[in-house]
Protein backbone atom coordinates (compact mmCIF):
# COMPACT_ATOMS: atom_id res chain seq x y z
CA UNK A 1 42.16 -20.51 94.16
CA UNK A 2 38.72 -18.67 94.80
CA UNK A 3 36.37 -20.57 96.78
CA UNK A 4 32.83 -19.15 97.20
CA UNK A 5 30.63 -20.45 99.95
CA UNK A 6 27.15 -20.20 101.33
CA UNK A 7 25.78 -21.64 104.08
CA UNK A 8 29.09 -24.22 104.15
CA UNK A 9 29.18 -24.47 108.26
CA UNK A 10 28.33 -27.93 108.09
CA UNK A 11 30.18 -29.18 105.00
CA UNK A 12 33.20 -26.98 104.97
CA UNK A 13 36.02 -29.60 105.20
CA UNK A 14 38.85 -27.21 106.88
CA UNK A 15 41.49 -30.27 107.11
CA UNK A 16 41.24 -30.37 103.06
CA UNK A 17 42.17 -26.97 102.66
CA UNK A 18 45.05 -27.80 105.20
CA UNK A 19 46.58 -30.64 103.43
CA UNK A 20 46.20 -28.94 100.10
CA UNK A 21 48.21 -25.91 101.44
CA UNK A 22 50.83 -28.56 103.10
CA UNK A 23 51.38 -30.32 99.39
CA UNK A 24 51.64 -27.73 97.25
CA UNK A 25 53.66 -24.57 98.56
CA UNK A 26 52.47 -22.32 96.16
CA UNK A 27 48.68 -22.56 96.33
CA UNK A 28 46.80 -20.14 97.97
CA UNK A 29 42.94 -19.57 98.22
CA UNK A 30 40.59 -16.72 98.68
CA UNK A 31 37.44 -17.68 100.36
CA UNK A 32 34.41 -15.98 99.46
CA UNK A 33 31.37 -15.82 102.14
CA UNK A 34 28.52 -15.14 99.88
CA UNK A 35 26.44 -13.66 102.59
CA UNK A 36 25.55 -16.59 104.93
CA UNK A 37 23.44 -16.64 107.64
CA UNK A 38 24.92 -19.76 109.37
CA UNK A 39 28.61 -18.81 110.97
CA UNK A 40 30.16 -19.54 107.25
CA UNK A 41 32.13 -16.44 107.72
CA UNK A 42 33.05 -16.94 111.39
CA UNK A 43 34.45 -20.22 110.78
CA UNK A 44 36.54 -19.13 107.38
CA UNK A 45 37.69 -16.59 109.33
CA UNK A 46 39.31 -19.34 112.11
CA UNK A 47 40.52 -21.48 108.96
CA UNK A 48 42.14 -18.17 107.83
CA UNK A 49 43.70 -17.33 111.13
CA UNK A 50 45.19 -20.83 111.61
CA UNK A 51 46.83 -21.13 107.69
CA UNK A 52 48.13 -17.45 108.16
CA UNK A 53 48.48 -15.51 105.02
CA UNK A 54 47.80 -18.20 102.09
CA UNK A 55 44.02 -17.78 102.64
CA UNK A 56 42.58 -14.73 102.30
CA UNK A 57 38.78 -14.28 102.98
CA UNK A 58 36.60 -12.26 101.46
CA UNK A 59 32.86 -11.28 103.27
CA UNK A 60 30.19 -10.14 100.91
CA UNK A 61 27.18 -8.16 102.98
CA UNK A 62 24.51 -10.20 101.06
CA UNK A 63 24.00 -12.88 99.27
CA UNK A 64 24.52 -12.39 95.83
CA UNK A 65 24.84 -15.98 93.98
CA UNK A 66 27.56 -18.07 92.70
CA UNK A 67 28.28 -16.13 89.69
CA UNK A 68 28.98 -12.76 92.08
CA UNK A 69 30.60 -14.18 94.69
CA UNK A 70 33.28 -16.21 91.98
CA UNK A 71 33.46 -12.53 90.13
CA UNK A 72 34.51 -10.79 93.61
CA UNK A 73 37.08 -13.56 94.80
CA UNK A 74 38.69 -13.70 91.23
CA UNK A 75 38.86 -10.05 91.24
CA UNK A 76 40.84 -10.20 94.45
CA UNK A 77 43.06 -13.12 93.58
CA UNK A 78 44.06 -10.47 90.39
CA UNK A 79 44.58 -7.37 93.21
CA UNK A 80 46.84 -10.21 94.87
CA UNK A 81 49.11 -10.79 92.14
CA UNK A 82 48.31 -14.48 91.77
CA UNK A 83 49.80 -16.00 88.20
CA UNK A 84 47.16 -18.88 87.81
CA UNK A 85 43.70 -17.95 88.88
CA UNK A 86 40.88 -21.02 89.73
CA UNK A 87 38.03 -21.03 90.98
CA UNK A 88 36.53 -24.49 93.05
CA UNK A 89 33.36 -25.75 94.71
CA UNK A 90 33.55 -25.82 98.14
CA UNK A 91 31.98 -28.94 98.72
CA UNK A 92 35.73 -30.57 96.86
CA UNK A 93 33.33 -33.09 94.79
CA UNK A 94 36.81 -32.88 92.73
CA UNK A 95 39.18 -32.99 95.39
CA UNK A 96 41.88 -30.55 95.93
CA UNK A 97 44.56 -33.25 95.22
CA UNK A 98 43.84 -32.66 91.62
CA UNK A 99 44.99 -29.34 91.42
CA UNK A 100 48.56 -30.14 90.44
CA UNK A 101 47.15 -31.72 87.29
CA UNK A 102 45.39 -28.81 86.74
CA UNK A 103 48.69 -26.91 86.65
CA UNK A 104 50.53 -29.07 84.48
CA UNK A 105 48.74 -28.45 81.28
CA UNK A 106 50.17 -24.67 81.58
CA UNK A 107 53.61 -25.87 80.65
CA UNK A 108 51.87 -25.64 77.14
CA UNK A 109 52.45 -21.66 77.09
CA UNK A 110 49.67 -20.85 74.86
CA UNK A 111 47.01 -22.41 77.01
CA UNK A 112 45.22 -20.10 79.02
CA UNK A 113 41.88 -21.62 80.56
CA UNK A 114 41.18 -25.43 81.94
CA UNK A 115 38.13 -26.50 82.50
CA UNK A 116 37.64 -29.57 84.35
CA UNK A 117 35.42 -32.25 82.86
CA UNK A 118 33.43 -34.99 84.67
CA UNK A 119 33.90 -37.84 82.14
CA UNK A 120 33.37 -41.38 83.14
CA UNK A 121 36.50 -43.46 81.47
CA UNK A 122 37.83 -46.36 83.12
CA UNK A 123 40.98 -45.98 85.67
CA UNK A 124 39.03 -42.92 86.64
CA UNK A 125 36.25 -42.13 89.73
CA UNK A 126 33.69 -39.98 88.53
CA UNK A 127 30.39 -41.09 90.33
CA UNK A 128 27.93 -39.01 89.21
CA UNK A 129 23.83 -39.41 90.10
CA UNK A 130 22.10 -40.24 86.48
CA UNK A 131 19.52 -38.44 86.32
CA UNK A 132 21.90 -35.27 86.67
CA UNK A 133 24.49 -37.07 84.43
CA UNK A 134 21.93 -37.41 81.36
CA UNK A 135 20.05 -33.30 82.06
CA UNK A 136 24.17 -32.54 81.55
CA UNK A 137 24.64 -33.84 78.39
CA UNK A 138 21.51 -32.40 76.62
CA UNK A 139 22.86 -29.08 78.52
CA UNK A 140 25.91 -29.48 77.11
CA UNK A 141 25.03 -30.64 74.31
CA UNK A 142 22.61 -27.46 73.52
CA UNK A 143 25.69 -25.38 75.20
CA UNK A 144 28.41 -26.66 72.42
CA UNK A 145 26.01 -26.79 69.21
CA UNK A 146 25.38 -22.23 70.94
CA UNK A 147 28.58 -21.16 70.95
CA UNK A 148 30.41 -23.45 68.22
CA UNK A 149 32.56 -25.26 70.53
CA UNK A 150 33.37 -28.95 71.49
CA UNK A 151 33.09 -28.26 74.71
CA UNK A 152 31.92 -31.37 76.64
CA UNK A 153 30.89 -29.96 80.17
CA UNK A 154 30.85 -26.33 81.26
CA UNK A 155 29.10 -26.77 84.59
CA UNK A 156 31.97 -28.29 86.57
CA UNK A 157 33.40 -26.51 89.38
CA UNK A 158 36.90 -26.73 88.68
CA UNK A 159 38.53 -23.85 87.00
CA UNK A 160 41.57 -22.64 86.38
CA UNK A 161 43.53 -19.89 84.09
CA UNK A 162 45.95 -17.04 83.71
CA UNK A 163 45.70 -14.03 85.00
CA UNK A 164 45.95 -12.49 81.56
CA UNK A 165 44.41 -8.85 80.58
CA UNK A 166 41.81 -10.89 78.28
CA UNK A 167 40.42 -12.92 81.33
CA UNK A 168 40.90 -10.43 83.82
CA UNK A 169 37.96 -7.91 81.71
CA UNK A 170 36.16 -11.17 81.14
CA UNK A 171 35.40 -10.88 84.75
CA UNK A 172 35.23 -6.77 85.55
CA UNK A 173 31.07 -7.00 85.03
CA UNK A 174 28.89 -8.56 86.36
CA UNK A 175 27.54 -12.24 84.91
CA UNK A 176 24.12 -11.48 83.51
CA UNK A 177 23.39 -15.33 84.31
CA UNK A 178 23.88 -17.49 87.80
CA UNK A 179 23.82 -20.66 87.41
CA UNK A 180 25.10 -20.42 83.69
CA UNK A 181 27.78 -17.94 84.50
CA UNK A 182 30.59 -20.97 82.97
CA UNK A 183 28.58 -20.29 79.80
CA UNK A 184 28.26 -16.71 79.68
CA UNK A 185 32.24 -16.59 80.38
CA UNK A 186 32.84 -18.28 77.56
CA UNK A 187 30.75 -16.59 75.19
CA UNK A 188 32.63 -13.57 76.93
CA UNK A 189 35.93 -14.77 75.66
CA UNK A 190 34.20 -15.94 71.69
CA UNK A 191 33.40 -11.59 71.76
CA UNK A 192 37.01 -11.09 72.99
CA UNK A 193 38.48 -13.30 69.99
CA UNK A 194 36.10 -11.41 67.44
CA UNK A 195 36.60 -7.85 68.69
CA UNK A 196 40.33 -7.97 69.97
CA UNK A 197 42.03 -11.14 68.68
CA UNK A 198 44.02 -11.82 72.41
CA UNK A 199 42.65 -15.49 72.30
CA UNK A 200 41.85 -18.45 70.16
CA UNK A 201 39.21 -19.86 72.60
CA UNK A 202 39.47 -23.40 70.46
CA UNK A 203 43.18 -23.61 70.60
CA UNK A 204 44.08 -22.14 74.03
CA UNK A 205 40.92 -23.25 76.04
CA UNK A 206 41.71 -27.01 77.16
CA UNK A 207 38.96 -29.68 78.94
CA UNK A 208 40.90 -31.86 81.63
CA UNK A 209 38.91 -34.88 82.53
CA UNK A 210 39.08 -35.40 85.87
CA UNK A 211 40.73 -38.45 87.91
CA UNK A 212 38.41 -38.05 90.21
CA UNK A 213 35.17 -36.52 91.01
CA UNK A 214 31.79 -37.21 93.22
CA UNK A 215 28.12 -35.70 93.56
CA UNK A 216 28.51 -34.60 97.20
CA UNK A 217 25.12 -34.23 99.34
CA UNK A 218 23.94 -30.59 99.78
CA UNK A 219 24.05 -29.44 96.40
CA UNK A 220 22.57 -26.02 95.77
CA UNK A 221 21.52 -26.87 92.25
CA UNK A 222 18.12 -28.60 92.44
CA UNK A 223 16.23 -30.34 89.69
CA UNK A 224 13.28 -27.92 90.04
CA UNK A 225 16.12 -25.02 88.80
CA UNK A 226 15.94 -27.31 85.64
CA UNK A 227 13.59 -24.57 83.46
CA UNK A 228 15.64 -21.73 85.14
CA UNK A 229 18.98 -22.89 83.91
CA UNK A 230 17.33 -23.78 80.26
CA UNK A 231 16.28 -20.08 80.18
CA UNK A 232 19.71 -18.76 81.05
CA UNK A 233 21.78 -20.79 78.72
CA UNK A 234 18.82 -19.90 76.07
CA UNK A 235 19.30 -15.82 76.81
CA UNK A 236 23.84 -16.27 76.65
CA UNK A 237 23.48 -18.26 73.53
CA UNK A 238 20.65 -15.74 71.80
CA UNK A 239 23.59 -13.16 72.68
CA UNK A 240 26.60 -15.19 71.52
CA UNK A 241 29.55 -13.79 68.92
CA UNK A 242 28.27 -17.62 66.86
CA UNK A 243 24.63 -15.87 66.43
CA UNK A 244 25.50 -12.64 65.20
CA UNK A 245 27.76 -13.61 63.04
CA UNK A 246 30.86 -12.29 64.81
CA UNK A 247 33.39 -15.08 64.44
């Protein structure tokens, strides 16, 4: 599981990534300092030490955004020879414990990608602020009417796939987006099904809702990044497979 993290000294929650390690014996994660300036690195380094070889960090020399520092960590995890590849928020707003759910939905052999979704259905703990719950259903809304998919929320942090040829070159170059990057991936995979046939994105890319998941102080993502975001899901969808007439 790839972690990226900037500027996490305070919020890092090492004891998480402990227990997660202690419940499930074949989860490993590759942290990824994205350049920080406030010990980040040191300290993944002593989480690293103390879990021995099932966390693997990786330093960037700069910051280079979410999208970069995901790109770099899942491109290790593939070096590693890792069967399931994920990437999560290190701030855990959904919990580690809901990994193994995660894994379960690949004993359906054709699926290769889950996305976690943050939808609020009852027996479930999603607490989510409202103003950022209604800007992420226009998003997604805008998002899923793009690319041609009913896909109900991109943005969340919890991913999780096979380390297949078709996703490993969806990651070999760079995102042209940050923020949006969970877009641009999948309009990465839409080319792949038009120009290669290796996936049916509709069929073998699955939403899990999530049993749990919480809007955790710190965020990165601030509503003045509002326009920014708008522009860079405008420029993936202007470039999308959908558009051009490609599927």
């Amino acid at each position: 599981m790839v972690v990226p993290c900037y500027n996490e000294a305070q919020r890092f929650d090492a004891a998480e990534f402990y227990s997660a390690l202690a419940r499930e014996p074949l989860l490993e994660f590759v942290l990824v300092d994205d350049g920080s300036s406030d010990g980040t690195g040191e300290l993944l380094e002593s989480v690293a030490a103390q879990a021995g070889e099932r966390i693997d960090v990786l330093r960037l020399p700069q910051n280079r955004g979410k999208a970069e520092a995901v790109r770099a960590g899942v491109l290790r995890a593939f070096e590693l020879g890792a069967a399931l590849i994920g990437y999560w928020d290190a701030d855990l707003a959904t919990p580690l414990s809901v990994v193994a759910d995660f894994a379960e939905v690949f004993e359906r052999p054709q699926v290769v990608l889950v996305l976690g979704s943050r939808v609020a259905l009852m027996g479930r703990h999603v607490e989510r602020d409202l103003r950022r719950h209604y800007l992420g259903r226009g998003f997604a809304t805008l998002v899923s009417m793009g690319l041609g998919l009913r896909v109900y929320d991109t943005q969340c942090g919890a991913k999780l796939f096979r380390a297949v040829p078709v996703m490993r070159r969806a990651f070999e170059q760079p995102f042209e987006q940050n923020w949006t990057f969970d877009v641009e991936l999948l309009a990465r995979l839409l080319r792949e099904e038009a120009e290669t046939g290796e996936i049916r994105v509709k069929e073998q890319c699955v939403e899990l809702p999530l049993a749990e998941w919480r809007d955790k102080p710190g965020s990165k993502i601030k509503l003045s990044h509002v326009p920014r975001i708008v522009w860079e899901v405008a420029r993936v969808l202007y470039d999308s497979p959908r558009r051009h007439g490609r599927r």
